[in-house]
Protein backbone atom coordinates (compact mmCIF):
# COMPACT_ATOMS: atom_id res chain seq x y z
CA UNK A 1 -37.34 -29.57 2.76
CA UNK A 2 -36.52 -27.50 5.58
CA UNK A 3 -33.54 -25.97 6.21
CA UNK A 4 -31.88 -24.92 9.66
CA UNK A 5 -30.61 -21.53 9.67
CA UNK A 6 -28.47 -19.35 12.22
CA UNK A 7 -29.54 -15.71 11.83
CA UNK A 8 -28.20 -12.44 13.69
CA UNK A 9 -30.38 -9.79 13.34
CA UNK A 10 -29.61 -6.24 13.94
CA UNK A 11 -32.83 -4.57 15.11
CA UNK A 12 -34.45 -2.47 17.49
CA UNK A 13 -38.19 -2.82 16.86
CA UNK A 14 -39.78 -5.94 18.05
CA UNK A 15 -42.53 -5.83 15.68
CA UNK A 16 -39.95 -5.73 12.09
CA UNK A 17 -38.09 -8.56 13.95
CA UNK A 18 -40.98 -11.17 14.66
CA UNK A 19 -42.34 -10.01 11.22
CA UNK A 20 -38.61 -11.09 9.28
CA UNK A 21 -38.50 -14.41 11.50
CA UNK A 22 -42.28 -15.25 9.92
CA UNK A 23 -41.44 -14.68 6.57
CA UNK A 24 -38.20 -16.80 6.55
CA UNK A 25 -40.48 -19.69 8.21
CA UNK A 26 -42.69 -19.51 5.31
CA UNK A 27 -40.13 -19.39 3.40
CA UNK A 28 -38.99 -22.60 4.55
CA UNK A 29 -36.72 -22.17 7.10
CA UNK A 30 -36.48 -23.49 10.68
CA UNK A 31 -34.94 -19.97 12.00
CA UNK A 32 -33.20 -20.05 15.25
CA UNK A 33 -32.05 -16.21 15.79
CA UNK A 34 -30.74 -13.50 18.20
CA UNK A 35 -31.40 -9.78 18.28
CA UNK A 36 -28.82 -7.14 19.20
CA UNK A 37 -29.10 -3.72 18.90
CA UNK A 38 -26.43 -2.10 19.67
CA UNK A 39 -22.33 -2.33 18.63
CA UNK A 40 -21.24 -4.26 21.95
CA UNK A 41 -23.80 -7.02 21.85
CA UNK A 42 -23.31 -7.17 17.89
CA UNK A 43 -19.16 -7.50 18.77
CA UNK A 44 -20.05 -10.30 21.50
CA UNK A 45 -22.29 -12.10 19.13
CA UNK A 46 -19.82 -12.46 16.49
CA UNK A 47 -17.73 -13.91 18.85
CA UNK A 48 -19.83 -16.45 20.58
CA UNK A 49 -21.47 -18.07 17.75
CA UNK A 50 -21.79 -19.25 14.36
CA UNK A 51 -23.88 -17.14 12.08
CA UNK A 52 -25.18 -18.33 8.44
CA UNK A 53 -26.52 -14.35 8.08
CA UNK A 54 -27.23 -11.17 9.57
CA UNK A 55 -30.07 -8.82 9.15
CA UNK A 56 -29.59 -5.26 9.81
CA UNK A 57 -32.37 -2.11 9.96
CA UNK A 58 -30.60 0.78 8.80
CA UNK A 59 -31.07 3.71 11.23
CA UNK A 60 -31.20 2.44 14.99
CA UNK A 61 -31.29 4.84 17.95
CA UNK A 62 -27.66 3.30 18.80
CA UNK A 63 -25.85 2.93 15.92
CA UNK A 64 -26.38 2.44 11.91
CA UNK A 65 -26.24 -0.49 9.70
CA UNK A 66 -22.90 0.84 7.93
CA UNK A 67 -21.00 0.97 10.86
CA UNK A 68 -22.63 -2.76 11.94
CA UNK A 69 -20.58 -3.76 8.61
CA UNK A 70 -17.77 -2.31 10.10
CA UNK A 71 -17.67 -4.10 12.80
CA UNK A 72 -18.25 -7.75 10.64
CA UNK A 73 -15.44 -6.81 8.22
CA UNK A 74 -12.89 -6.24 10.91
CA UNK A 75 -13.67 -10.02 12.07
CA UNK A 76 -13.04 -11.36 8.95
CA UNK A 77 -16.39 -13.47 8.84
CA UNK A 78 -17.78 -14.42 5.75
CA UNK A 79 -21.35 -13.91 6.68
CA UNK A 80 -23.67 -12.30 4.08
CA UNK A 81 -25.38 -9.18 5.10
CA UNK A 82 -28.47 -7.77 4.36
CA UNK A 83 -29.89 -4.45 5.11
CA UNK A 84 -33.80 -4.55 5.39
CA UNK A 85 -35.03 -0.87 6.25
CA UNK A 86 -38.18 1.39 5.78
CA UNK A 87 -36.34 3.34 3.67
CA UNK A 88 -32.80 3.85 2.15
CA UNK A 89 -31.74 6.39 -0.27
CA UNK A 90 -29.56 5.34 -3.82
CA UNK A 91 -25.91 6.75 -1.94
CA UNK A 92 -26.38 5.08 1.59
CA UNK A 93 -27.32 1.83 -0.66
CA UNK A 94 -24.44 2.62 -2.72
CA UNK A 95 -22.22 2.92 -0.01
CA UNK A 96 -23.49 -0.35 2.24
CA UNK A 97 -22.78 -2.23 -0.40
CA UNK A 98 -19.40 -0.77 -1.02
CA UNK A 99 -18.67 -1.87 2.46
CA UNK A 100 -20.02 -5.44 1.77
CA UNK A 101 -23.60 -5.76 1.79
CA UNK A 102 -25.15 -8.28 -0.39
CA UNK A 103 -28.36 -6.50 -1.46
CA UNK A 104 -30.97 -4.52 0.82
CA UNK A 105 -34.57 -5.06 0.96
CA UNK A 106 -37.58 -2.59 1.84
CA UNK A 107 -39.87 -3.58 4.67
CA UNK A 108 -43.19 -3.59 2.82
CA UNK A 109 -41.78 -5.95 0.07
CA UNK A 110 -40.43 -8.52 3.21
CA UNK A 111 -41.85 -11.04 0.38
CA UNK A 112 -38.78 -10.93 -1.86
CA UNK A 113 -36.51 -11.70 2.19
CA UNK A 114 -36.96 -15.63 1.19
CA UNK A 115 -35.79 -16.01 -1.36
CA UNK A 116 -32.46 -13.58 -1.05
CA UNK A 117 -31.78 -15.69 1.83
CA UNK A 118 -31.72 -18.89 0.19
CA UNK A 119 -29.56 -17.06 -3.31
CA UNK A 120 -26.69 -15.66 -0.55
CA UNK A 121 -26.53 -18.83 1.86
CA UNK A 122 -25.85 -20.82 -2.29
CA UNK A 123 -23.15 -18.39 -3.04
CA UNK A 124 -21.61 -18.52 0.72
CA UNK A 125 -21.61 -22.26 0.10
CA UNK A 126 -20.43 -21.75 -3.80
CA UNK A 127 -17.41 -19.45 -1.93
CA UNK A 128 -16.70 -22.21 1.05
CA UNK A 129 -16.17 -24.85 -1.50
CA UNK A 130 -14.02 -22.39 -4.13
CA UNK A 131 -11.48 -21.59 -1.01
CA UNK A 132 -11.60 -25.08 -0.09
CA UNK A 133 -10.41 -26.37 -3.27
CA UNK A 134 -7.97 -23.34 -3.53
CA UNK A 135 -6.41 -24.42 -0.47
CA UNK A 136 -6.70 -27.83 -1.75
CA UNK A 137 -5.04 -27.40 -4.37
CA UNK A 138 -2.25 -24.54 -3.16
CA UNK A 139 -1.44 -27.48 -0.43
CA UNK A 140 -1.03 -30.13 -3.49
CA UNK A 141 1.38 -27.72 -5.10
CA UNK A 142 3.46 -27.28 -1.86
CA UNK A 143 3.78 -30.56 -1.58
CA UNK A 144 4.77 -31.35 -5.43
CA UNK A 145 7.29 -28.98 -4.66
CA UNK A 146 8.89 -29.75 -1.90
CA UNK A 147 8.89 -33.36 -3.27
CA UNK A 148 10.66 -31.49 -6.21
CA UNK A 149 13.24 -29.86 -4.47
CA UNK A 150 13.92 -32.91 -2.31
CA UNK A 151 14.81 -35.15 -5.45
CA UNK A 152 16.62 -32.31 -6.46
CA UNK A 153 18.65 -32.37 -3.67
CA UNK A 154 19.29 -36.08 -3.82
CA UNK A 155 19.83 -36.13 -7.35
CA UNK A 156 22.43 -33.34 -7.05
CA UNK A 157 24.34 -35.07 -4.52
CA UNK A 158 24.47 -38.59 -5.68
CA UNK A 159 26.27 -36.39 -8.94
CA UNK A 160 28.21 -35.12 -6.71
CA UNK A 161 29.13 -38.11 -5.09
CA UNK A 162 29.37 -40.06 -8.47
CA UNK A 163 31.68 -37.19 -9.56
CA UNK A 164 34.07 -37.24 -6.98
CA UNK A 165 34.34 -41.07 -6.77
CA UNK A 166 35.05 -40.72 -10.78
CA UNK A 167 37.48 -38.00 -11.00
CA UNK A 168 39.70 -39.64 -8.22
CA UNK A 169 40.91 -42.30 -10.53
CA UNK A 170 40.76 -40.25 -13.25
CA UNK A 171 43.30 -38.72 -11.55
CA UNK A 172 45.57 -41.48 -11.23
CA UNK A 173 44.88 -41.65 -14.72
CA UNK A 174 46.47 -38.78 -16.00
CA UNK A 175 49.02 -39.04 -13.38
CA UNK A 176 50.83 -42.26 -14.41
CA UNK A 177 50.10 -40.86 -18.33
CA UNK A 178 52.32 -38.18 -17.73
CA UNK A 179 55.02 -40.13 -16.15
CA UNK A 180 54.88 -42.49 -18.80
CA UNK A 181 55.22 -39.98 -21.61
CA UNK A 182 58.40 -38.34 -19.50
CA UNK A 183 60.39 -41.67 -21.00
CA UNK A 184 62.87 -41.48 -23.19
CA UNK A 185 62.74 -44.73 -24.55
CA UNK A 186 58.40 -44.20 -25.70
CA UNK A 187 58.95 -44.12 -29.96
CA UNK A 188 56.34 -41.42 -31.84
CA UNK A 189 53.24 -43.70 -32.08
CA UNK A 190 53.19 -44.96 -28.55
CA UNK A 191 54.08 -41.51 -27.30
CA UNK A 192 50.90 -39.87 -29.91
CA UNK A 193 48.71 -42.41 -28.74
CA UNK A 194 49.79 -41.45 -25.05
CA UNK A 195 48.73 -37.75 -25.61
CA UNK A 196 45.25 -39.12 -26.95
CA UNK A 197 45.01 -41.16 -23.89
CA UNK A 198 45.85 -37.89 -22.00
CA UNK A 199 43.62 -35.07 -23.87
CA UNK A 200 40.78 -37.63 -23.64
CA UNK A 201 40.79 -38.29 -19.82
CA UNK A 202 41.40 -34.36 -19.33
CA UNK A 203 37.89 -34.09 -21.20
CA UNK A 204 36.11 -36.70 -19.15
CA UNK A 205 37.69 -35.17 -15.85
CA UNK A 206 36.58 -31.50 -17.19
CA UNK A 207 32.98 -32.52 -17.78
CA UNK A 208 32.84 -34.51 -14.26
CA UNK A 209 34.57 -31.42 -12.74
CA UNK A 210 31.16 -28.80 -14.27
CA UNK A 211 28.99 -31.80 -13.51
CA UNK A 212 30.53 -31.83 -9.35
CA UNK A 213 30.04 -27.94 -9.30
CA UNK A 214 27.13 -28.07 -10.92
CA UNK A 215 25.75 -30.04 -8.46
CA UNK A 216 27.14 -28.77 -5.51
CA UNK A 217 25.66 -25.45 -6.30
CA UNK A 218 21.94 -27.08 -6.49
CA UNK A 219 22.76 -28.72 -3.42
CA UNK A 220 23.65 -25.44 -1.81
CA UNK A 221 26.91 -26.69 -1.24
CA UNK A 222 28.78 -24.04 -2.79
CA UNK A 223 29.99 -21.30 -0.27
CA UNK A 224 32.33 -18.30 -0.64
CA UNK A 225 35.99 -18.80 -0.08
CA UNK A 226 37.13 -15.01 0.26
CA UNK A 227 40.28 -13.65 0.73
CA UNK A 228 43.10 -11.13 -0.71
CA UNK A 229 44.39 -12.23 -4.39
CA UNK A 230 45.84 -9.82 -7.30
CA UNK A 231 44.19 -9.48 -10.33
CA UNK A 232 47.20 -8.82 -12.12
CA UNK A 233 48.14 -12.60 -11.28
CA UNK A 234 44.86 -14.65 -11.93
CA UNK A 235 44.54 -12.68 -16.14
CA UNK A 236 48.05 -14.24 -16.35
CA UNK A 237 47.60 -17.37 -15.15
CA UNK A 238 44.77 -17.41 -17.48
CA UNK A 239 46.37 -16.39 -20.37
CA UNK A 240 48.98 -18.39 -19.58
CA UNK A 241 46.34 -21.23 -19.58
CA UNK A 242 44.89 -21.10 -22.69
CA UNK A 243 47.88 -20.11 -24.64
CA UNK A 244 48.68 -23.47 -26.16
CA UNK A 245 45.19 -24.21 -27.04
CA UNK A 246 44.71 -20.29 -29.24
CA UNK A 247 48.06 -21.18 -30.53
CA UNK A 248 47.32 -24.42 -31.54
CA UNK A 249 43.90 -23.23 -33.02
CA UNK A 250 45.35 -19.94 -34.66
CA UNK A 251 43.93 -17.47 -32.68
CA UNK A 252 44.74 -14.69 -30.57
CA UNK A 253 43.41 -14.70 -26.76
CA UNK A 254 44.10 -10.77 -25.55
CA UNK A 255 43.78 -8.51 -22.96
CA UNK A 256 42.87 -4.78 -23.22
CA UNK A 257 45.43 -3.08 -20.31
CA UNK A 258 43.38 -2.74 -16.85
CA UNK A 259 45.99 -0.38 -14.97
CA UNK A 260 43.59 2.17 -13.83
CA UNK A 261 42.05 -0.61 -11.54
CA UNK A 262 43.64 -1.89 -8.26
CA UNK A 263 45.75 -4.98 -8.55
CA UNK A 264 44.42 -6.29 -5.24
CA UNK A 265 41.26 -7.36 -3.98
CA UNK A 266 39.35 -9.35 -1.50
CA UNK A 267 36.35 -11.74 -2.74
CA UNK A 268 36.17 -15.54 -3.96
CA UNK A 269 39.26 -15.86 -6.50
CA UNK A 270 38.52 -19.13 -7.28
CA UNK A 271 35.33 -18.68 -8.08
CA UNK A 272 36.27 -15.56 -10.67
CA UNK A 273 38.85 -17.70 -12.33
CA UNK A 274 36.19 -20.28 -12.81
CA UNK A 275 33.75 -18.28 -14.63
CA UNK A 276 36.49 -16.96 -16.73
CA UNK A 277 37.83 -20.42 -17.60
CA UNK A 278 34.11 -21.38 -18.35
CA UNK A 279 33.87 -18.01 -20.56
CA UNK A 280 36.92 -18.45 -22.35
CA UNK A 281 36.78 -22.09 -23.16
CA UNK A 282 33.81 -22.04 -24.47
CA UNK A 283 34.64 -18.55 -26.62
CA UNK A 284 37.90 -20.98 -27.58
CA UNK A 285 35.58 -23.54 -28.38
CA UNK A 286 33.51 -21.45 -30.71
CA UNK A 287 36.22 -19.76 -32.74
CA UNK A 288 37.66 -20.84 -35.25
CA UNK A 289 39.70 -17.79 -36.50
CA UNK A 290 40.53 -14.45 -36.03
CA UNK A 291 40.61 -12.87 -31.84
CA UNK A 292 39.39 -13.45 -28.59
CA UNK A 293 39.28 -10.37 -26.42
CA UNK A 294 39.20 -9.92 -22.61
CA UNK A 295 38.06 -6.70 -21.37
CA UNK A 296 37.78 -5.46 -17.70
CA UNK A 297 36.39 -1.99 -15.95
CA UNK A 298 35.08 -0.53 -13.55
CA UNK A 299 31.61 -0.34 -12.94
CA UNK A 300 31.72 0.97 -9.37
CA UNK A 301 34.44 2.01 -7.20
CA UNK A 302 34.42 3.77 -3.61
CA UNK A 303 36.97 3.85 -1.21
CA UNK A 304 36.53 0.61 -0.14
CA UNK A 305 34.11 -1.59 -2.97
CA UNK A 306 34.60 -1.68 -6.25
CA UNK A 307 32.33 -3.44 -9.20
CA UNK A 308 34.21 -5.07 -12.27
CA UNK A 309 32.85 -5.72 -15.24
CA UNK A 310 34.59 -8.75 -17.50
CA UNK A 311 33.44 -8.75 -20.88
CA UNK A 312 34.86 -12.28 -23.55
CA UNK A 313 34.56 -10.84 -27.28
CA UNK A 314 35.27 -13.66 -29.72
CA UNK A 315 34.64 -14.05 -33.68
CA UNK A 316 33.51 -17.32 -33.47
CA UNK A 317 30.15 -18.64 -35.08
CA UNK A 318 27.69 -16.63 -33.11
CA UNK A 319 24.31 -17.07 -32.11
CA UNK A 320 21.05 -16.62 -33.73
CA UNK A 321 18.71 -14.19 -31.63
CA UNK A 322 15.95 -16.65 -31.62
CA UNK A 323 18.46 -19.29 -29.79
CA UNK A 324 19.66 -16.24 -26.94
CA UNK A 325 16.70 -17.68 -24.56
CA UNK A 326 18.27 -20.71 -24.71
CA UNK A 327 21.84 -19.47 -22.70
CA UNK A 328 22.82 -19.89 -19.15
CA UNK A 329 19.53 -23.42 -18.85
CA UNK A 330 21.07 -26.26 -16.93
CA UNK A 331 22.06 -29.11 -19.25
CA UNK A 332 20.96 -26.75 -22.03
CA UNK A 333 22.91 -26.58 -25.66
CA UNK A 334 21.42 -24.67 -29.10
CA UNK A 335 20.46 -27.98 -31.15
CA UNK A 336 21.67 -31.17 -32.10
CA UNK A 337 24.07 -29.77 -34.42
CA UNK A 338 26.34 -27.81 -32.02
CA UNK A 339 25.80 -31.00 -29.49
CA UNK A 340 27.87 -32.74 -32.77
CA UNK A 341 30.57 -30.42 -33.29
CA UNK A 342 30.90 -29.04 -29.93
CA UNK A 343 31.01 -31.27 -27.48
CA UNK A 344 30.41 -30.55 -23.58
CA UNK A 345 27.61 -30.91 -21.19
CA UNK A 346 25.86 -27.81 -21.48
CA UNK A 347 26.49 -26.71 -17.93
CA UNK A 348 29.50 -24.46 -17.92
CA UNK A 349 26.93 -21.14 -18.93
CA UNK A 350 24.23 -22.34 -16.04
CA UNK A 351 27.17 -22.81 -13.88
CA UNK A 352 28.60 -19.46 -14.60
CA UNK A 353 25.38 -17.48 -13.78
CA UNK A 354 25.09 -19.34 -10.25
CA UNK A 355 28.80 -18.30 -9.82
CA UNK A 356 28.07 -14.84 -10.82
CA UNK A 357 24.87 -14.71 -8.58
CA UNK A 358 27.47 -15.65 -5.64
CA UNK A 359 29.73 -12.98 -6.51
CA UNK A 360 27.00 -10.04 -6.03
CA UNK A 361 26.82 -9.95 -10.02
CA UNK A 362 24.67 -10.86 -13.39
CA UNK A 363 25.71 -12.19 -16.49
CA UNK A 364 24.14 -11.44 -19.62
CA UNK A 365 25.08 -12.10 -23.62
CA UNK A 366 25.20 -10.12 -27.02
CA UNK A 367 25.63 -12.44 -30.35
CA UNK A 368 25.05 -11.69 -33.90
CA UNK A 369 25.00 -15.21 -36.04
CA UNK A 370 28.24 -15.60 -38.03
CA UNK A 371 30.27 -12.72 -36.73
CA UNK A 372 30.48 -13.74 -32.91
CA UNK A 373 29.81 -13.04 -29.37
CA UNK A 374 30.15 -10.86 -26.29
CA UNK A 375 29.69 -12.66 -22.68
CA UNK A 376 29.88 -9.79 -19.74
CA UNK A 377 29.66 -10.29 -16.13
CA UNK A 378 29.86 -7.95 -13.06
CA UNK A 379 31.39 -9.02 -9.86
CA UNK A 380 31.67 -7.21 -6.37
CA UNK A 381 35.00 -7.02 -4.48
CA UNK A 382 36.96 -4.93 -1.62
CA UNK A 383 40.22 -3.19 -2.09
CA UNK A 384 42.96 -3.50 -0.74
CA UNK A 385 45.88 -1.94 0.25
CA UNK A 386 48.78 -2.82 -1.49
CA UNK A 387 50.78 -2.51 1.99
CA UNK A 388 48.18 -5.15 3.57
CA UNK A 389 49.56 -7.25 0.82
CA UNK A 390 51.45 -10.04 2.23
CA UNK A 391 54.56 -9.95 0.57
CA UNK A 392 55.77 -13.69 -0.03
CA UNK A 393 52.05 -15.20 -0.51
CA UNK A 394 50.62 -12.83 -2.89
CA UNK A 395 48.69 -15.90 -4.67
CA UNK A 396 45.40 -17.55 -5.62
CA UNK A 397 43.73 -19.29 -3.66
CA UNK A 398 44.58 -23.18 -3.47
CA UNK A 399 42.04 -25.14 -5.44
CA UNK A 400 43.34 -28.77 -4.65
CA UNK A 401 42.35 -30.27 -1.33
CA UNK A 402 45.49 -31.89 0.74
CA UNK A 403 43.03 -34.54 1.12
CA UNK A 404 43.88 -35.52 -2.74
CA UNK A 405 47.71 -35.71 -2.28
CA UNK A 406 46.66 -38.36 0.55
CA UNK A 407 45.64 -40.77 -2.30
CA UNK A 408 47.88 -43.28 -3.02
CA UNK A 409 48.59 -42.86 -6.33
CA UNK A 410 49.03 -38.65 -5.79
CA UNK A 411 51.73 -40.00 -3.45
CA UNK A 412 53.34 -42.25 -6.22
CA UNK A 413 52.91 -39.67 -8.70
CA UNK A 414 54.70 -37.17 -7.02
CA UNK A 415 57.30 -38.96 -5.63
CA UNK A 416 58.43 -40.12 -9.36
CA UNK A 417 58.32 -36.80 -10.02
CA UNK A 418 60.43 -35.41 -7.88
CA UNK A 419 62.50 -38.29 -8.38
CA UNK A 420 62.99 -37.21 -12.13
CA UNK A 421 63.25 -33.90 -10.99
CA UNK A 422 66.25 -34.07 -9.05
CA UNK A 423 67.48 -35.94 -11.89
CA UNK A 424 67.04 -32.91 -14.42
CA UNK A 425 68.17 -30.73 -11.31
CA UNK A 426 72.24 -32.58 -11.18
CA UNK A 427 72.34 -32.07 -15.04
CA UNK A 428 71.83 -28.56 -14.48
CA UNK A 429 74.89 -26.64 -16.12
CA UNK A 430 74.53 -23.86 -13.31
CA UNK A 431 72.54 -22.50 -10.38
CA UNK A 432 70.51 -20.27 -12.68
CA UNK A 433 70.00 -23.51 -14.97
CA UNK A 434 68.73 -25.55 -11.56
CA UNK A 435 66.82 -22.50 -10.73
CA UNK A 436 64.99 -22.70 -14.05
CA UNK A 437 64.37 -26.38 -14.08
CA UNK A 438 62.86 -25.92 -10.41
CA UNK A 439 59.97 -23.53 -11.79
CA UNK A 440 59.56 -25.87 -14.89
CA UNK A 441 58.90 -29.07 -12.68
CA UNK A 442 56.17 -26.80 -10.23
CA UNK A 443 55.09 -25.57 -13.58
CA UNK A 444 54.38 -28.77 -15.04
CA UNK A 445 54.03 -30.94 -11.96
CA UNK A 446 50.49 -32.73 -12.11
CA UNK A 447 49.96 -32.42 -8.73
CA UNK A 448 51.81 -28.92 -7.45
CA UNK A 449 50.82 -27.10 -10.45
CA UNK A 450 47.30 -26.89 -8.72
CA UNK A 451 48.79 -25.02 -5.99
CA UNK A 452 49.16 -21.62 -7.08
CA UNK A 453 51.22 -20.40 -4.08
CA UNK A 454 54.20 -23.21 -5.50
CA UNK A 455 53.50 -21.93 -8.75
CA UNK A 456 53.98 -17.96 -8.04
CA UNK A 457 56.81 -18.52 -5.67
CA UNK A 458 58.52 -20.19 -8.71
CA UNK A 459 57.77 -16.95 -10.75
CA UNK A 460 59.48 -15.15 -8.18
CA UNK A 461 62.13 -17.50 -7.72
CA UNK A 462 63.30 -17.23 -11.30
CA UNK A 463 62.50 -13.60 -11.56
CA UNK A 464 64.52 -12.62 -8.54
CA UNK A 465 67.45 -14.86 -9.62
CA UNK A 466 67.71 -12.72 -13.13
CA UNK A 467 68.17 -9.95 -10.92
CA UNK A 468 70.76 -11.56 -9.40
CA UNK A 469 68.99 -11.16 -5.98
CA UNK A 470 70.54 -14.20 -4.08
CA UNK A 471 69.28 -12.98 -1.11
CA UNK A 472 65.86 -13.05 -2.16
CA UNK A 473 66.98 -16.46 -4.22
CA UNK A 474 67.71 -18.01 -1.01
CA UNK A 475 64.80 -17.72 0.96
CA UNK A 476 62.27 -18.24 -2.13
CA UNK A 477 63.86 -21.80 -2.35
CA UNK A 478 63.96 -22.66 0.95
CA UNK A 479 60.01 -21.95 1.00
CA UNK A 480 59.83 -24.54 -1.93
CA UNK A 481 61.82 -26.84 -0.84
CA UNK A 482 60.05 -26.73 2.81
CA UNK A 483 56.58 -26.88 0.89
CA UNK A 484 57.61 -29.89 -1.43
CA UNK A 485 58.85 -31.93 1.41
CA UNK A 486 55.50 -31.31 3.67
CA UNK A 487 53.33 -32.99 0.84
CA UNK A 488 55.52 -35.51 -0.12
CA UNK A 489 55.59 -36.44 3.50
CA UNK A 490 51.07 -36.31 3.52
């Protein structure tokens, strides 16, 4: 069968030329062919027409065969190229075909020019069809994955539309539990089965919480909320946190003193207390005697940025090293058994490291099996000076949306409250007594207890009042009594 070819050929003698074109006719090829012979009309070729191979004679009064491959390889052509020359020494071989030439041939053996032909225009074909079905397949994978990441993306934010639907009743849930267990009149096993009630739904509304931010992260939903906060103020609040649940476990939670570093800071508050909540639980979770340790230095520190490092020791149960791979997967726990004893969704470590990734940091773990575990994170903030501290508002950042107090039954729940509140407040033996129930109902308010701002002006209130500061007393109050009012009004 014949076969059509396109052939360039790079020579300067007439008589080597018709002499090539014969012997690829009786080789079986219909040959349709141009000559060039110098590095112009070889550059205008190229561009002008489709080539299936070129031909080259070494040494031309113009230019050279190696410098002809020059000129192909800075097109980008796959064209094979053959060198067939009177004579060619082993190092100008060796180099031509370091350049790209497919094999060279000698004039007086033009017989073996046939069948080299046919050999490099199978393997051009063999190398059209492999990049073909590269790209093929490359373009399949592109699309699997952005098919991926689009269900992804849905998937993440029906959760986090499920979520928030959920934990809104939930809500309401625990709201009219606590008002219900604030009676008087509720005997021991109503009131027991009340707190049941309670610690169950604050499980469910902790797992749809990870499960939201979880989801919003995936989404890429999750942005930075930056501002000033003191560190001093969020390891309280923490500790202050998880008190009742070491206590009630019979362990210690502890903080090594971090006085050497600056009390305030500018970053994403909220999201620091979150990975520390996640760390701690879960080190709370784990232990079931002896100490919990947190730990925090400096990494880094400039005049402006400074890099903390948080490190969560607790003698809990430990890990085994061949389980370590296992930490900070999505939806990931150690094995069935833990799943048994330990309950939770397996998200709070995956969460964590996304958290950490936002804050500039990484997150890493040491565990030995039955003698506990270290979790350590870095995190990047700015310092700042203490007199750029606002004075009345030095607070965390507010994690509750006003859009929650808008709910009906936030309204209802905080109304009663306040309601029993004022009803504490005119049994009050004295001011400092009213003063003290006023930071107990922020304190253990459902709904203002999630604003840290109430919170820490309560601190102050009652702190200021022991030191008889009325002054102080005076405007602190009028601040929380302005603040309760606006939301009770939303």
């Amino acid at each position: 069968m014949v076969k059509d070819i396109n052939v360039l050929i790079i020579e300067d003698s007439k008589a080597s030329l018709n002499f090539e074109v014969a012997q690829l006719r009786r080789s079986g090829f219909n040959v349709n062919y141009e000559q060039v012979e110098n590095a112009e009309a070889l550059k205008k070729s190229l561009n002008s027409s489709r080539w299936d191979i070129i031909l080259s004679d070494h040494v031309m009064p113009e230019f050279s065969s190696i410098e002809a491959l020059q000129i192909l390889n800075e097109t980008k052509l796959d064209i094979p190229f053959i060198i067939v020359s009177g004579e060619i020494g082993e190092e100008v071989a060796v180099e031509a075909m370091r350049a790209g030439c497919r094999d060279y041939i000698m004039k007086d053996k033009l017989a073996r020019l046939g069948p080299v032909v046919k050999r490099e225009l199978d393997e051009l074909n063999a190398r059209i069809a492999r990049k073909k079905a590269d790209e093929d397949m490359k373009n399949i994978l592109i699309r699997a994955k952005e098919e991926a990441e689009a269900a992804n993306r849905a998937k993440s934010n029906f959760l986090a539309n499920m979520s928030h639907e959920i934990r809104t009743p939930l809500n309401g849930i625990i709201g009219m539990i606590e008002l219900t267990l604030m009676s008087e009149e509720l005997n021991g096993e109503y009131k027991e089965n009340l707190i049941i009630a309670k610690n169950s739904a604050y499980s469910l509304i902790n797992i749809v919480n990870e499960i939201l931010d979880f989801s919003k992260s995936e989404a890429g939903k999750m942005e930075l909320k930056q501002g000033n906060f003191s560190l001093k103020e969020i390891i309280y609040k923490i500790l202050k946190i998880y008190s009742y649940d070491t206590t009630r476990k019979g362990i210690t939670l502890e903080c090594n003193s971090f006085e050497q570093i600056p009390e305030f800071l500018y970053g994403d508050s909220g999201k620091l207390q979150q990975i520390l909540n996640n760390l701690i639980s879960n080190a709370i979770k784990f232990t079931k005697k002896g100490v919990i340790t947190l730990n925090i230095e400096e990494n880094f520190r400039d005049d402006k940025d400074i890099i903390l490092q948080f490190s969560i020791k607790d003698t809990g149960i430990g890990i085994k090293e061949e389980d370590m791979n296992q930490l900070f997967r999505s939806f990931s726990q150690l094995n069935n058994s833990y799943s048994r004893e330990y309950s939770g969704t397996g998200l709070g470590l995956a969460l964590s490291k996304q958290l950490v990734g936002m804050l500039g940091g990484e997150i890493w773990a040491e565990s030995i099996k039955d003698e506990g575990s270290i979790f350590s994170f870095t995190a990047n903030f700015k310092i700042v000076e203490e007199n750029n501290f606002s004075d009345d508002y030095r607070s965390l950042e507010k994690e509750a949306s006003m859009e929650e107090l808008a709910k009906k039954e936030s309204s209802l729940i905080l109304n009663r409250e306040f309601e029993n509140f004022i009803l504490k407040m005119n049994e009050a033996e004295n001011d400092m007594k009213k003063i003290e129930k006023l930071a107990e109902f922020i304190n253990n308010s459902i709904l203002l207890s999630k604003f840290d701002d109430l919170v820490m002006l309560g601190f102050k209130l009652k702190a200021n009042a022991r030191r008889n500061n009325q002054d102080k007393v005076k405007v602190i109050f009028q601040q929380l009594k302005n603040s309760i009012v606006k939301l009770m009004l939303k």
